[in-house]
C-alpha atoms as a PDB file:
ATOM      1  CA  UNK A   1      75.539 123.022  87.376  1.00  0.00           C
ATOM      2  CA  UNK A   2      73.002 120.263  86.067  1.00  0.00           C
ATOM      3  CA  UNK A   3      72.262 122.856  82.998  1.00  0.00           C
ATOM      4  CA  UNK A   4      75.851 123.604  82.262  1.00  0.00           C
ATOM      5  CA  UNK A   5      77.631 123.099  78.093  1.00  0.00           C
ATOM      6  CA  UNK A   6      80.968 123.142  80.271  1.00  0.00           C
ATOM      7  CA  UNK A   7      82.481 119.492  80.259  1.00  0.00           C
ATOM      8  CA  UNK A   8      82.633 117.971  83.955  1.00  0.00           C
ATOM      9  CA  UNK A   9      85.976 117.431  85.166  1.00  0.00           C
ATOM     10  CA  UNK A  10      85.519 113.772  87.319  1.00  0.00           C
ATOM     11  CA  UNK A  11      88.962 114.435  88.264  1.00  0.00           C
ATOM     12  CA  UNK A  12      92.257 116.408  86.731  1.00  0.00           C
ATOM     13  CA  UNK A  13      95.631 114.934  85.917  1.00  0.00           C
ATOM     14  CA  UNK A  14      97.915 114.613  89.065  1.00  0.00           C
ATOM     15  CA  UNK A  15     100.453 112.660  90.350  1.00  0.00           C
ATOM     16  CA  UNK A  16      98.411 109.788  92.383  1.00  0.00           C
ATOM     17  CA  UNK A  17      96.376 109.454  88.847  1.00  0.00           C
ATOM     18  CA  UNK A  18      97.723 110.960  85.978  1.00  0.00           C
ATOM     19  CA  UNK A  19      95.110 110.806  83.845  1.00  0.00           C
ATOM     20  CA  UNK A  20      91.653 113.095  82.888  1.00  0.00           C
ATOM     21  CA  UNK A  21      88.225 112.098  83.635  1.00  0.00           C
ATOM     22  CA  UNK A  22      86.549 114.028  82.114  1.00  0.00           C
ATOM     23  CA  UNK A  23      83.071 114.344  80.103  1.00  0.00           C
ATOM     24  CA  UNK A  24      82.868 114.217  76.153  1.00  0.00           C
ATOM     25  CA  UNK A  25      82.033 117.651  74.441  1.00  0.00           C
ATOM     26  CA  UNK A  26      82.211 118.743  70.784  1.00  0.00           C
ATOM     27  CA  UNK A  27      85.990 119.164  70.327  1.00  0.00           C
ATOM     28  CA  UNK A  28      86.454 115.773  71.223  1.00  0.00           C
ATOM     29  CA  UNK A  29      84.762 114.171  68.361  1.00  0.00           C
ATOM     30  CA  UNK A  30      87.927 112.902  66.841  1.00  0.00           C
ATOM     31  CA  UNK A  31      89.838 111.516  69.766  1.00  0.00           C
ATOM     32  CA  UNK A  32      86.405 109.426  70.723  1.00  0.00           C
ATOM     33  CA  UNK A  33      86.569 108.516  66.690  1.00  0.00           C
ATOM     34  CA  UNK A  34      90.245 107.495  66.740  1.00  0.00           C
ATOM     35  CA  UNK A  35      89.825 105.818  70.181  1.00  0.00           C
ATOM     36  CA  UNK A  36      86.958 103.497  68.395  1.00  0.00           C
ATOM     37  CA  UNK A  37      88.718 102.446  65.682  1.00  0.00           C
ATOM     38  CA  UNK A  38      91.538 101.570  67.532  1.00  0.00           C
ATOM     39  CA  UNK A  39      89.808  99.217  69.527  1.00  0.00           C
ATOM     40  CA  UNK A  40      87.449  98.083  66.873  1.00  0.00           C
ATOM     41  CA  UNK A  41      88.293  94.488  66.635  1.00  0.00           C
ATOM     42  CA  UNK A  42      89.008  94.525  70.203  1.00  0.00           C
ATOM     43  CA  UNK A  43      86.063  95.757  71.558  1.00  0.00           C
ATOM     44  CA  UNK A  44      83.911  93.700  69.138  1.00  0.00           C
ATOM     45  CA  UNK A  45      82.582  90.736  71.438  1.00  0.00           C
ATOM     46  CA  UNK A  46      81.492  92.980  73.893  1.00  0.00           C
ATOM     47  CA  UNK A  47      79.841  95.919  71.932  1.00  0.00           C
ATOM     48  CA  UNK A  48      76.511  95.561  70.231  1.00  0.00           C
ATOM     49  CA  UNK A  49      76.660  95.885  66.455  1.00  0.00           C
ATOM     50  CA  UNK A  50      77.781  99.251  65.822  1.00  0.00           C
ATOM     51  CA  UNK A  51      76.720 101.412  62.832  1.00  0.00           C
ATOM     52  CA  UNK A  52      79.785 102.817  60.545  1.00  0.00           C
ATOM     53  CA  UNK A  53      78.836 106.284  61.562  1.00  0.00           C
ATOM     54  CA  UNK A  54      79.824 104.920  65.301  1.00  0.00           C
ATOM     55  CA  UNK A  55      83.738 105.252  63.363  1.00  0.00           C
ATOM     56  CA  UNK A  56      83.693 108.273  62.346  1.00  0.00           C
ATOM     57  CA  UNK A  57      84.546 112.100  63.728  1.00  0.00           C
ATOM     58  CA  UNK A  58      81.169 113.182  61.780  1.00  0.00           C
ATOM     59  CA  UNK A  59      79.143 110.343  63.948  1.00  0.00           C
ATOM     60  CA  UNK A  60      81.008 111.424  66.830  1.00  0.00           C
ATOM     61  CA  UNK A  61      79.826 115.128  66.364  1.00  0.00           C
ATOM     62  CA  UNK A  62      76.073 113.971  66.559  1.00  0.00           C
ATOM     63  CA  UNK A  63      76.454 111.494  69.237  1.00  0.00           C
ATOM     64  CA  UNK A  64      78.045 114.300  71.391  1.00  0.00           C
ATOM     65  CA  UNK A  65      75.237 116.537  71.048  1.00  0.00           C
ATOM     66  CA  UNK A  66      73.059 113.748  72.258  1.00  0.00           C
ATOM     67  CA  UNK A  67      74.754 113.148  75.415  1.00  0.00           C
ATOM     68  CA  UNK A  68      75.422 116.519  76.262  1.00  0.00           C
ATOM     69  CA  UNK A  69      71.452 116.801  76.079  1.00  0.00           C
ATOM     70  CA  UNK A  70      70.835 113.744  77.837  1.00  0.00           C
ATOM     71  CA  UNK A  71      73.652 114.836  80.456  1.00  0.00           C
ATOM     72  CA  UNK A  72      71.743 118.532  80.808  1.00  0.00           C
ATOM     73  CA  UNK A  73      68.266 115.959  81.552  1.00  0.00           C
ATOM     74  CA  UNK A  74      70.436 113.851  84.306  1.00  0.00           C
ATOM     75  CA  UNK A  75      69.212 111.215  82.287  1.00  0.00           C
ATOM     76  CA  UNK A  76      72.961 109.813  81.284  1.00  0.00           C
ATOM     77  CA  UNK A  77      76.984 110.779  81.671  1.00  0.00           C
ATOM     78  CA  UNK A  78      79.271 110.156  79.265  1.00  0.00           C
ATOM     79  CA  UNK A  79      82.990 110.101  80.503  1.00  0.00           C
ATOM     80  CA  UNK A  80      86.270 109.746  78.808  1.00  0.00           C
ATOM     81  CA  UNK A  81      89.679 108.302  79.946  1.00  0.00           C
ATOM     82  CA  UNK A  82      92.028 110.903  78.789  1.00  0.00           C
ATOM     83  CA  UNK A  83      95.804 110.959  78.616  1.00  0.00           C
ATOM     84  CA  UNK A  84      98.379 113.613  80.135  1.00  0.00           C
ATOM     85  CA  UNK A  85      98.336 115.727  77.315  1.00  0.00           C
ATOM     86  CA  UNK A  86      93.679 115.276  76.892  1.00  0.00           C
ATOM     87  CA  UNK A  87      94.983 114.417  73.415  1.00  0.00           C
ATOM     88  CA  UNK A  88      93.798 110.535  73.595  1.00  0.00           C
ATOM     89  CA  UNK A  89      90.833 108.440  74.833  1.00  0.00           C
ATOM     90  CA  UNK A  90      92.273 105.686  76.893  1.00  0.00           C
ATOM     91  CA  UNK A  91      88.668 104.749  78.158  1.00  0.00           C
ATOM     92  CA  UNK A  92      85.023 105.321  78.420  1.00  0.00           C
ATOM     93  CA  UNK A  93      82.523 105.365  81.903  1.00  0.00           C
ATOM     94  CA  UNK A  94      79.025 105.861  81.119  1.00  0.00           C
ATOM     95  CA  UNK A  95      76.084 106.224  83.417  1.00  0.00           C
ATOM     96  CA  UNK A  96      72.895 105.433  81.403  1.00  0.00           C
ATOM     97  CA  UNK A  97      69.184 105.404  82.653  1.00  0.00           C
ATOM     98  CA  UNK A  98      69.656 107.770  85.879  1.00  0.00           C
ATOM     99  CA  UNK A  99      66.574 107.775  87.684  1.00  0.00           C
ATOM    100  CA  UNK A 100      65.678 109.882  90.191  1.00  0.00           C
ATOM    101  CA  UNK A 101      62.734 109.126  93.205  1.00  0.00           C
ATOM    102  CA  UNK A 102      61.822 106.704  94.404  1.00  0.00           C
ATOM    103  CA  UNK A 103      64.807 104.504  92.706  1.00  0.00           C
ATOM    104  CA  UNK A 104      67.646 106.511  92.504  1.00  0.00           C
ATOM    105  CA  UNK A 105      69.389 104.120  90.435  1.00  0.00           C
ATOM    106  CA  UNK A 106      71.346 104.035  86.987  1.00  0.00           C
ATOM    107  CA  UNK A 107      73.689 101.609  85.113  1.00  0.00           C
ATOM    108  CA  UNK A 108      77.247 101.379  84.805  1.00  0.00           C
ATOM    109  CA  UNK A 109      79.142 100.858  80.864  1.00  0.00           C
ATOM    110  CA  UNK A 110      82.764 101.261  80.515  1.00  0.00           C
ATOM    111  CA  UNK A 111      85.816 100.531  77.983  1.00  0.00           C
ATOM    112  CA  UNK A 112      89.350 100.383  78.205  1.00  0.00           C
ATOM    113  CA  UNK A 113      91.836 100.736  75.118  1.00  0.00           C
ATOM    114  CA  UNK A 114      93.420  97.318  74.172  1.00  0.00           C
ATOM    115  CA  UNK A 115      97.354  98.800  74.977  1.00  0.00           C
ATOM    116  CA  UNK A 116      95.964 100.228  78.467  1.00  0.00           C
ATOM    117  CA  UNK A 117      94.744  96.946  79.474  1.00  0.00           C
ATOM    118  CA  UNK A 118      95.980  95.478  83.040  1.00  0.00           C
ATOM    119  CA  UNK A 119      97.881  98.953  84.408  1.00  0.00           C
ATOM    120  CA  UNK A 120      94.794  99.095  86.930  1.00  0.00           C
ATOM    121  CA  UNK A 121      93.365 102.465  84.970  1.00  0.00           C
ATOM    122  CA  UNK A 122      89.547 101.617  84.737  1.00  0.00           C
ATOM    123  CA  UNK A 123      89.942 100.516  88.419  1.00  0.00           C
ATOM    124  CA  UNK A 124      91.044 103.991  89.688  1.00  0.00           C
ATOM    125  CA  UNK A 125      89.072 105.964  87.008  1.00  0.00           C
ATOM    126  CA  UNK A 126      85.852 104.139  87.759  1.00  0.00           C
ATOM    127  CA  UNK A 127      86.742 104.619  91.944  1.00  0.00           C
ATOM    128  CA  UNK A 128      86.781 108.641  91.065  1.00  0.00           C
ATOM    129  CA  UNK A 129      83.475 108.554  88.474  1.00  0.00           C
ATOM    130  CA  UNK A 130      81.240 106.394  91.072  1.00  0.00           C
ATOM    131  CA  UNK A 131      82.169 108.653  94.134  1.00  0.00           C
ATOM    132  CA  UNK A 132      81.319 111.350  91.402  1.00  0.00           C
ATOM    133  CA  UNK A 133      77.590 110.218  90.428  1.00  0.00           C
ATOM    134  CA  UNK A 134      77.263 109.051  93.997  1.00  0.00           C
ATOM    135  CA  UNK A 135      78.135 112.176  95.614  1.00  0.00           C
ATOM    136  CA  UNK A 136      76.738 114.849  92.956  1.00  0.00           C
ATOM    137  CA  UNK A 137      73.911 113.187  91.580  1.00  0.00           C
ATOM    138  CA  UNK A 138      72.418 111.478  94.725  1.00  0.00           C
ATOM    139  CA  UNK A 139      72.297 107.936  93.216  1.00  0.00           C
ATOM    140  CA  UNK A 140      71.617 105.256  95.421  1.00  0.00           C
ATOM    141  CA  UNK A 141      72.082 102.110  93.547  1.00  0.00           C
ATOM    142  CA  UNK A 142      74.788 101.371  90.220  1.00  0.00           C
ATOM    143  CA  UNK A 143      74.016  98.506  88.389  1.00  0.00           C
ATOM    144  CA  UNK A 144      76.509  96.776  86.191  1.00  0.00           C
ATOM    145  CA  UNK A 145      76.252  93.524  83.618  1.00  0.00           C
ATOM    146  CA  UNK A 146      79.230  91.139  82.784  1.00  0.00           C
ATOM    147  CA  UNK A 147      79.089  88.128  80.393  1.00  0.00           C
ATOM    148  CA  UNK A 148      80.213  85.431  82.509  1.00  0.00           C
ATOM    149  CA  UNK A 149      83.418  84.932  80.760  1.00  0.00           C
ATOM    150  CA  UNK A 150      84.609  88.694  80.415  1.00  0.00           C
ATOM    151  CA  UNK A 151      86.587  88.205  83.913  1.00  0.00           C
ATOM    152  CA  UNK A 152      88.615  91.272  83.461  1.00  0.00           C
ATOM    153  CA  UNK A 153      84.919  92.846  84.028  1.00  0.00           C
ATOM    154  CA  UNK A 154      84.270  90.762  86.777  1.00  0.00           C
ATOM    155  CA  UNK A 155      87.161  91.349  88.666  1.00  0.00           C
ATOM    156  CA  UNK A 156      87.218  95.024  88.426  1.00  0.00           C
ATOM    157  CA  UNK A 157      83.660  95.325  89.396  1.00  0.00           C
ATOM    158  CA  UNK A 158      84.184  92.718  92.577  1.00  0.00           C
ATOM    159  CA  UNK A 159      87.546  94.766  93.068  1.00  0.00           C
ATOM    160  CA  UNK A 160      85.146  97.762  93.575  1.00  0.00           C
ATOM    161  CA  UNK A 161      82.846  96.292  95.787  1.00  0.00           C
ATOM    162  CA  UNK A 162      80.019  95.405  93.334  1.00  0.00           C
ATOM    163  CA  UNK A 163      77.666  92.514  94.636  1.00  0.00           C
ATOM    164  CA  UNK A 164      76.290  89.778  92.234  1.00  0.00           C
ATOM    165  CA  UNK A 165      72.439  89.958  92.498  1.00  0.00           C
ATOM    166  CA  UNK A 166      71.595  87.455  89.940  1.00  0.00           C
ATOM    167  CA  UNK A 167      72.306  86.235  86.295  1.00  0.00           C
ATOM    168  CA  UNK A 168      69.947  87.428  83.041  1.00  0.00           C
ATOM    169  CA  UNK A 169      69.858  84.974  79.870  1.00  0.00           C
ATOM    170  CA  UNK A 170      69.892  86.131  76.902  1.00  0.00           C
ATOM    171  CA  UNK A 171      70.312  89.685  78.690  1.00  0.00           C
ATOM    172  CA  UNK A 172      72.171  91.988  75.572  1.00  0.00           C
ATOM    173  CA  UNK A 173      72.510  91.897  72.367  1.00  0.00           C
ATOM    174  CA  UNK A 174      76.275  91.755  72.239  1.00  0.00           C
ATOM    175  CA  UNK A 175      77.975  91.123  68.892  1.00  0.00           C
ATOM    176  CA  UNK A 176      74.825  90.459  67.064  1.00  0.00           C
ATOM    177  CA  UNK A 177      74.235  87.398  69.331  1.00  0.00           C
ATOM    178  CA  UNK A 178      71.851  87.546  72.483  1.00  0.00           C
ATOM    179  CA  UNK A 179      73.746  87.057  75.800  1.00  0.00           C
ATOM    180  CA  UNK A 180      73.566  85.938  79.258  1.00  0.00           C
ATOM    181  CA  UNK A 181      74.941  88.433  81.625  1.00  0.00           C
ATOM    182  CA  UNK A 182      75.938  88.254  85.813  1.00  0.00           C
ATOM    183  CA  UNK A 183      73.840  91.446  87.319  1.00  0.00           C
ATOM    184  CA  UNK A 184      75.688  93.449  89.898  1.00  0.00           C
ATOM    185  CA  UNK A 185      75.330  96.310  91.670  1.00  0.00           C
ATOM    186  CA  UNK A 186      77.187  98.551  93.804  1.00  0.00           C
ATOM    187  CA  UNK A 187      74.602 100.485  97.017  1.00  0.00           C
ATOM    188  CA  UNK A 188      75.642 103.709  99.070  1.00  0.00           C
ATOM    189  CA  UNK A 189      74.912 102.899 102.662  1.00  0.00           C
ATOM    190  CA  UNK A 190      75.728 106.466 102.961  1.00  0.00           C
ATOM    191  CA  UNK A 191      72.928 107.763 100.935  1.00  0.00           C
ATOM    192  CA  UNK A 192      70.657 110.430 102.248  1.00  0.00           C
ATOM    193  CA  UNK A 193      68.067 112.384 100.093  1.00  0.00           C
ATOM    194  CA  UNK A 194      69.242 115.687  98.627  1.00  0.00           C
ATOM    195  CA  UNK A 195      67.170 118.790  97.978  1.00  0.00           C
END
């Protein structure tokens, strides 16, 4: 499965959630496009400086055949929030920097369109994506960084049962200004070593 150009399906549209999670593949270079500009301003103070090409379906073409390889190394996922109809982004989960033994650890990104804010979406989406990378790709440990003042961040990662294990300055560089960030991270006490 690890070696796989087939998108993987977090979880399928039903009733209790009715939206995709799903991962990005090249067909879905203009909804990723269109969900980015959208959100452009929006997103601003809590993206790094993006390049133009970051706008556009052409960027969006490259950038997917990046993180497909990178997904085919278990080195990163790259999931999209995806309406009833798959037709538009609502939000993004990554998983960057997956490590495997002895750490067993990777961190936690995520967006949610400005109009889909505060219907509890990320919540459930990000419930189904960690049980996902815990589950199937044997990761121990998800880290996740908040500026102190996002606390729409901070409550959904608390709300998930994400621990606060210390606070970075000058941690990102978010908006083409360095910033401090809260470090969390959310531990399987499940976890056992797969083969």
């Amino acid at each position: 499965m690890l070696f796989t150009t087939k998108a993987i399906v977090v979880h399928s549209a039903n009733d209790e959630f009715p939206y995709t999670v799903r991962s990005a593949r090249k067909n879905d270079a203009d909804i990723l496009a269109a969900y980015f500009q959208r959100n452009r301003a929006f997103l601003k103070p809590w993206d790094p400086v993006r390049d133009e090409s970051f706008y556009t379906e052409s960027g969006w073409k490259f950038k997917i055949h990046h993180l497909v390889e990178l997904e085919k190394l278990s080195q990163s996922l790259y999931f999209m929030i995806l309406d009833e109809t798959e037709q538009q982004v609502l939000g993004i989960i990554s998983f960057s920097n997956i490590c495997g033994y002895p750490f067993h650890a990777c961190n936690l990104g995520y967006s949610l369109d400005e109009q889909w804010q505060g219907k509890g979406i990320m919540k459930q989406a990000l419930t189904r994506a960690l049980q996902y990378v815990f589950e199937q790709r044997n990761v121990h440990r998800i880290q996740a960084a908040f500026m102190p003042h996002n606390t729409k961040s901070q409550r959904v990662l608390y709300g998930l049962g994400f621990e606060q294990e210390g606070f970075a300055k000058d941690y990102l560089l978010i908006d083409g200004k360095w910033q401090d960030h809260v470090l969390t991270s959310l531990v399987d006490q499940n976890w056992t070593k797969k083969s």
